[in-house]
C-alpha atoms as a PDB file:
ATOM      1  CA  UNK A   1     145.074  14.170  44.170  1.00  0.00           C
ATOM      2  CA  UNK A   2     142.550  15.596  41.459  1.00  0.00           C
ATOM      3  CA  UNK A   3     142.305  14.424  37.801  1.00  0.00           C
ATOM      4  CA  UNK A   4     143.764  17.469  36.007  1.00  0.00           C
ATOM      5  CA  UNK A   5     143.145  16.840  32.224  1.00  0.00           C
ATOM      6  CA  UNK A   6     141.137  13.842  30.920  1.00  0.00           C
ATOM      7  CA  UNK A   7     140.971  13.395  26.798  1.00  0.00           C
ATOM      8  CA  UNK A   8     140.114  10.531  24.547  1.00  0.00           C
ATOM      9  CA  UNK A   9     143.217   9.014  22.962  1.00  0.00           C
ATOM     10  CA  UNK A  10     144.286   9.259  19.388  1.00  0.00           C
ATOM     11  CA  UNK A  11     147.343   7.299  18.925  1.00  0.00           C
ATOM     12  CA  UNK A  12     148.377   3.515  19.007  1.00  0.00           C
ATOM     13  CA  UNK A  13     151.594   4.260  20.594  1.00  0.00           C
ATOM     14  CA  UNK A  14     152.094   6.754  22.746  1.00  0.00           C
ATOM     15  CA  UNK A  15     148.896   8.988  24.207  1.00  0.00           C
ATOM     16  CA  UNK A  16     149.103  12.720  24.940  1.00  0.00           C
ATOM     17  CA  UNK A  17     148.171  13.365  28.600  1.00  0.00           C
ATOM     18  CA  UNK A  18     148.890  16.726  29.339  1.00  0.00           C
ATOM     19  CA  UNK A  19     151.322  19.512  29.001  1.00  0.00           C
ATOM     20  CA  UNK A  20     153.928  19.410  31.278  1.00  0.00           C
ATOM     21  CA  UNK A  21     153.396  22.750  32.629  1.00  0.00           C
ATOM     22  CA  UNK A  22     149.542  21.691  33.150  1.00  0.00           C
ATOM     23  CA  UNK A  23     150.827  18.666  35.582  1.00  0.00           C
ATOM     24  CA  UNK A  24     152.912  19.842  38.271  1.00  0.00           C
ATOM     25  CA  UNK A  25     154.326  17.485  40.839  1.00  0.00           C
ATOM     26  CA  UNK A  26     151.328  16.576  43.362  1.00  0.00           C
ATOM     27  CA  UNK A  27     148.832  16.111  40.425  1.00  0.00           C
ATOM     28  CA  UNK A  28     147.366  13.219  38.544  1.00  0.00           C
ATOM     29  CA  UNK A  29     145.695  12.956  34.965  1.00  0.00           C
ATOM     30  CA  UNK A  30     144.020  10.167  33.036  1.00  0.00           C
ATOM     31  CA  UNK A  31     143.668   9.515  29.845  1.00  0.00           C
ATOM     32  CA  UNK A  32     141.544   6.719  28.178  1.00  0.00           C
ATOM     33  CA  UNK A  33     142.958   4.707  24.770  1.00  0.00           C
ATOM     34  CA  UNK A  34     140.231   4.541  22.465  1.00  0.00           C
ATOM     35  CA  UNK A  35     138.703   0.812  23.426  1.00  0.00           C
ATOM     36  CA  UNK A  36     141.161   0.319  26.480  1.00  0.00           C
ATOM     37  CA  UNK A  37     141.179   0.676  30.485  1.00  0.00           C
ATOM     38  CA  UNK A  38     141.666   4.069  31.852  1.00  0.00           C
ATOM     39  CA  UNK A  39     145.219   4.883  32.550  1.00  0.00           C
ATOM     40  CA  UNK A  40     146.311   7.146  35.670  1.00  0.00           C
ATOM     41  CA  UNK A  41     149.338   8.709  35.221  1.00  0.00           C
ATOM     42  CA  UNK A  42     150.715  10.708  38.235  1.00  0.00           C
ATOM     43  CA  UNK A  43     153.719  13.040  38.644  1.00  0.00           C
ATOM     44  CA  UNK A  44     155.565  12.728  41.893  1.00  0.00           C
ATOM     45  CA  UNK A  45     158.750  13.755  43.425  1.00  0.00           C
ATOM     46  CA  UNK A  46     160.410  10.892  41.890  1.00  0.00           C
ATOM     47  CA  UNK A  47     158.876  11.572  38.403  1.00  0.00           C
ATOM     48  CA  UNK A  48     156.190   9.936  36.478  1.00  0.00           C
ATOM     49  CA  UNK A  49     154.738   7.086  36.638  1.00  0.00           C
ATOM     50  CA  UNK A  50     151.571   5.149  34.832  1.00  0.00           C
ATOM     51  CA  UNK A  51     148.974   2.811  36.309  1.00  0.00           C
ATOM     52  CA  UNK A  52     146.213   1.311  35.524  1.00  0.00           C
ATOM     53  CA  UNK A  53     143.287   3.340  36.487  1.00  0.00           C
ATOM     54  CA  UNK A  54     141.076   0.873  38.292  1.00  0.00           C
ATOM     55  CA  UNK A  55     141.711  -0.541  41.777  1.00  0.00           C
ATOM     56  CA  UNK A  56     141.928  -4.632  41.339  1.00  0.00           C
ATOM     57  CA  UNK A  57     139.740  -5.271  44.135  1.00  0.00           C
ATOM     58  CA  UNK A  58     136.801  -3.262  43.217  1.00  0.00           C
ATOM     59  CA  UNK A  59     135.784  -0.535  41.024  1.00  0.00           C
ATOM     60  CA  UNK A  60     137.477   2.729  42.107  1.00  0.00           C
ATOM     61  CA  UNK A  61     139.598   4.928  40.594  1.00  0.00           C
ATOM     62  CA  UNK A  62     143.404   5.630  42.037  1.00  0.00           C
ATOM     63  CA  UNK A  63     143.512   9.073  40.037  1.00  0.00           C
ATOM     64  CA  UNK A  64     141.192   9.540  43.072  1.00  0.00           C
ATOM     65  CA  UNK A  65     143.395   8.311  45.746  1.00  0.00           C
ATOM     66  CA  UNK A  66     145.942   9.248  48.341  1.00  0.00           C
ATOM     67  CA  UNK A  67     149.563   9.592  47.279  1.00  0.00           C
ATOM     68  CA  UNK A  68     152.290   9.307  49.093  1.00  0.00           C
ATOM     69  CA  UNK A  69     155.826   8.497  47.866  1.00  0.00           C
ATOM     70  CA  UNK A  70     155.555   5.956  45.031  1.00  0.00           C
ATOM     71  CA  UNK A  71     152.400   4.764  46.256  1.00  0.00           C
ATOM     72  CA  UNK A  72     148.748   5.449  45.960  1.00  0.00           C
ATOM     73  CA  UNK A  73     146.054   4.663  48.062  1.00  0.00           C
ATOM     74  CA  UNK A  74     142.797   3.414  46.559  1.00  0.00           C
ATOM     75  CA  UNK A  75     139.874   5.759  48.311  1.00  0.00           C
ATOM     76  CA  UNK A  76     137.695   2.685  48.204  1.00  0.00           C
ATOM     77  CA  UNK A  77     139.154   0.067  50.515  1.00  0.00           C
ATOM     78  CA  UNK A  78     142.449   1.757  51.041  1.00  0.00           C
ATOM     79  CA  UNK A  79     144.152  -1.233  49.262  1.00  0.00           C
ATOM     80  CA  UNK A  80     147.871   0.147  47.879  1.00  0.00           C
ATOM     81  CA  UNK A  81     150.177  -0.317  45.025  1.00  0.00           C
ATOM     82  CA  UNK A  82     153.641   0.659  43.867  1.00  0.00           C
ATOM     83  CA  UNK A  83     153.444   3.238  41.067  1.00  0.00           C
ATOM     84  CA  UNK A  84     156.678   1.958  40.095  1.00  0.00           C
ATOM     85  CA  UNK A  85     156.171  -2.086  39.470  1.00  0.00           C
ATOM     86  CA  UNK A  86     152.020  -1.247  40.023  1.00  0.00           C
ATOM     87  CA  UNK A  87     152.055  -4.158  43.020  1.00  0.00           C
ATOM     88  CA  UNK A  88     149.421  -4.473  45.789  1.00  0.00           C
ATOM     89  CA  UNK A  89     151.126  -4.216  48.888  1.00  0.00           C
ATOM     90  CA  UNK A  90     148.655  -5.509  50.905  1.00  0.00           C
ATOM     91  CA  UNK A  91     144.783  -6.293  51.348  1.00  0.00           C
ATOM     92  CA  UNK A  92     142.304  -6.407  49.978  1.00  0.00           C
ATOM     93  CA  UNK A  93     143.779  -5.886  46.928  1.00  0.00           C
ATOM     94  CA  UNK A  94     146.099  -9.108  46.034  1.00  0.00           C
ATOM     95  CA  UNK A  95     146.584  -8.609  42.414  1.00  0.00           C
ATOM     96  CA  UNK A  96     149.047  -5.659  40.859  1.00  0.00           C
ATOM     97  CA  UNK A  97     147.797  -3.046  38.286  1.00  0.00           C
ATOM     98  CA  UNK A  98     149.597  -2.762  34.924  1.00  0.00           C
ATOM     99  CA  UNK A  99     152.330  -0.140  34.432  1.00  0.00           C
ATOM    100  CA  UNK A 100     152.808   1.997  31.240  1.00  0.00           C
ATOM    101  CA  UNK A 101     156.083   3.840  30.094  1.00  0.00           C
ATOM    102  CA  UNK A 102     156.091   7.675  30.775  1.00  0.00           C
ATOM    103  CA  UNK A 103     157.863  10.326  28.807  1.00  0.00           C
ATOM    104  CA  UNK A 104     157.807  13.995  28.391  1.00  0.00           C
ATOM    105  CA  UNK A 105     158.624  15.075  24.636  1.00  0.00           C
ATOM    106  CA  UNK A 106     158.859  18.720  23.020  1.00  0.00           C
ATOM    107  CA  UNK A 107     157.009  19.559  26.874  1.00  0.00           C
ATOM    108  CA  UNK A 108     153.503  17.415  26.433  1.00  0.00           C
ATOM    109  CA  UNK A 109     153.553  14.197  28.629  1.00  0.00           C
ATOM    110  CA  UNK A 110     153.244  11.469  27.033  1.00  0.00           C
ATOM    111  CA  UNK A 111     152.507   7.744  28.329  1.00  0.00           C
ATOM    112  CA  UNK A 112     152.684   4.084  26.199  1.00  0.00           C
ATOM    113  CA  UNK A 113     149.025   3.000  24.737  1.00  0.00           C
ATOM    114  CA  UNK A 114     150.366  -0.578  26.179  1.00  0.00           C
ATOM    115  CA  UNK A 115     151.292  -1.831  29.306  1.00  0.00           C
ATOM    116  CA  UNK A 116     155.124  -2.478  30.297  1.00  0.00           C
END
């Protein structure tokens, strides 16, 4: 999956990520709250979810990785976690990325400045 759209945050809340026409299903965008981690938030055949950006193991980012179902692949070390409860299902990685709350309002996509 390719990073579609990546903008500096502006809000405290909720952060604009993309239009939802600009983020069809198979895609991935980031966005970046001002002073925060890099959030990855991917749209899939089951909707959209929001991860953390970084791998937990090492320094990669899953924007870049492989997706299939509600999982991503990390392109580093091919550690994986659950888009929807952001857990590592299995080595290297052993610790879970955050999740953030998705929505889609007036058409713009719009994800939670905080974690779940």
């Amino acid at each position: 999956m390719e990073s579609t759209v990546q903008r500096p945050a502006t809000s405290t809340t909720d952060l604009f990520v993309a239009h939802l026409t600009d983020l069809p299903v198979g895609e991935v965008a980031t966005v970046q709250p001002d002073g925060g981690t890099p959030i990855a938030v991917f749209h899939t055949e089951d909707g959209f979810f929001a991860i953390d950006d970084t791998c937990t193991h090492q320094d990669a980012s899953l924007a870049d990785g492989w997706v299939e179902n509600c999982t991503v692949e990390c392109p580093l070390h091919e550690s994986c976690f659950d888009l929807r409860t952001g857990a590592a299902s299995g080595p290297p990685a052993k610790i879970p990325v955050r999740t953030y709350a998705v929505r889609v309002v007036d058409g713009d996509v719009m994800v939670a400045a905080v974690p779940s």
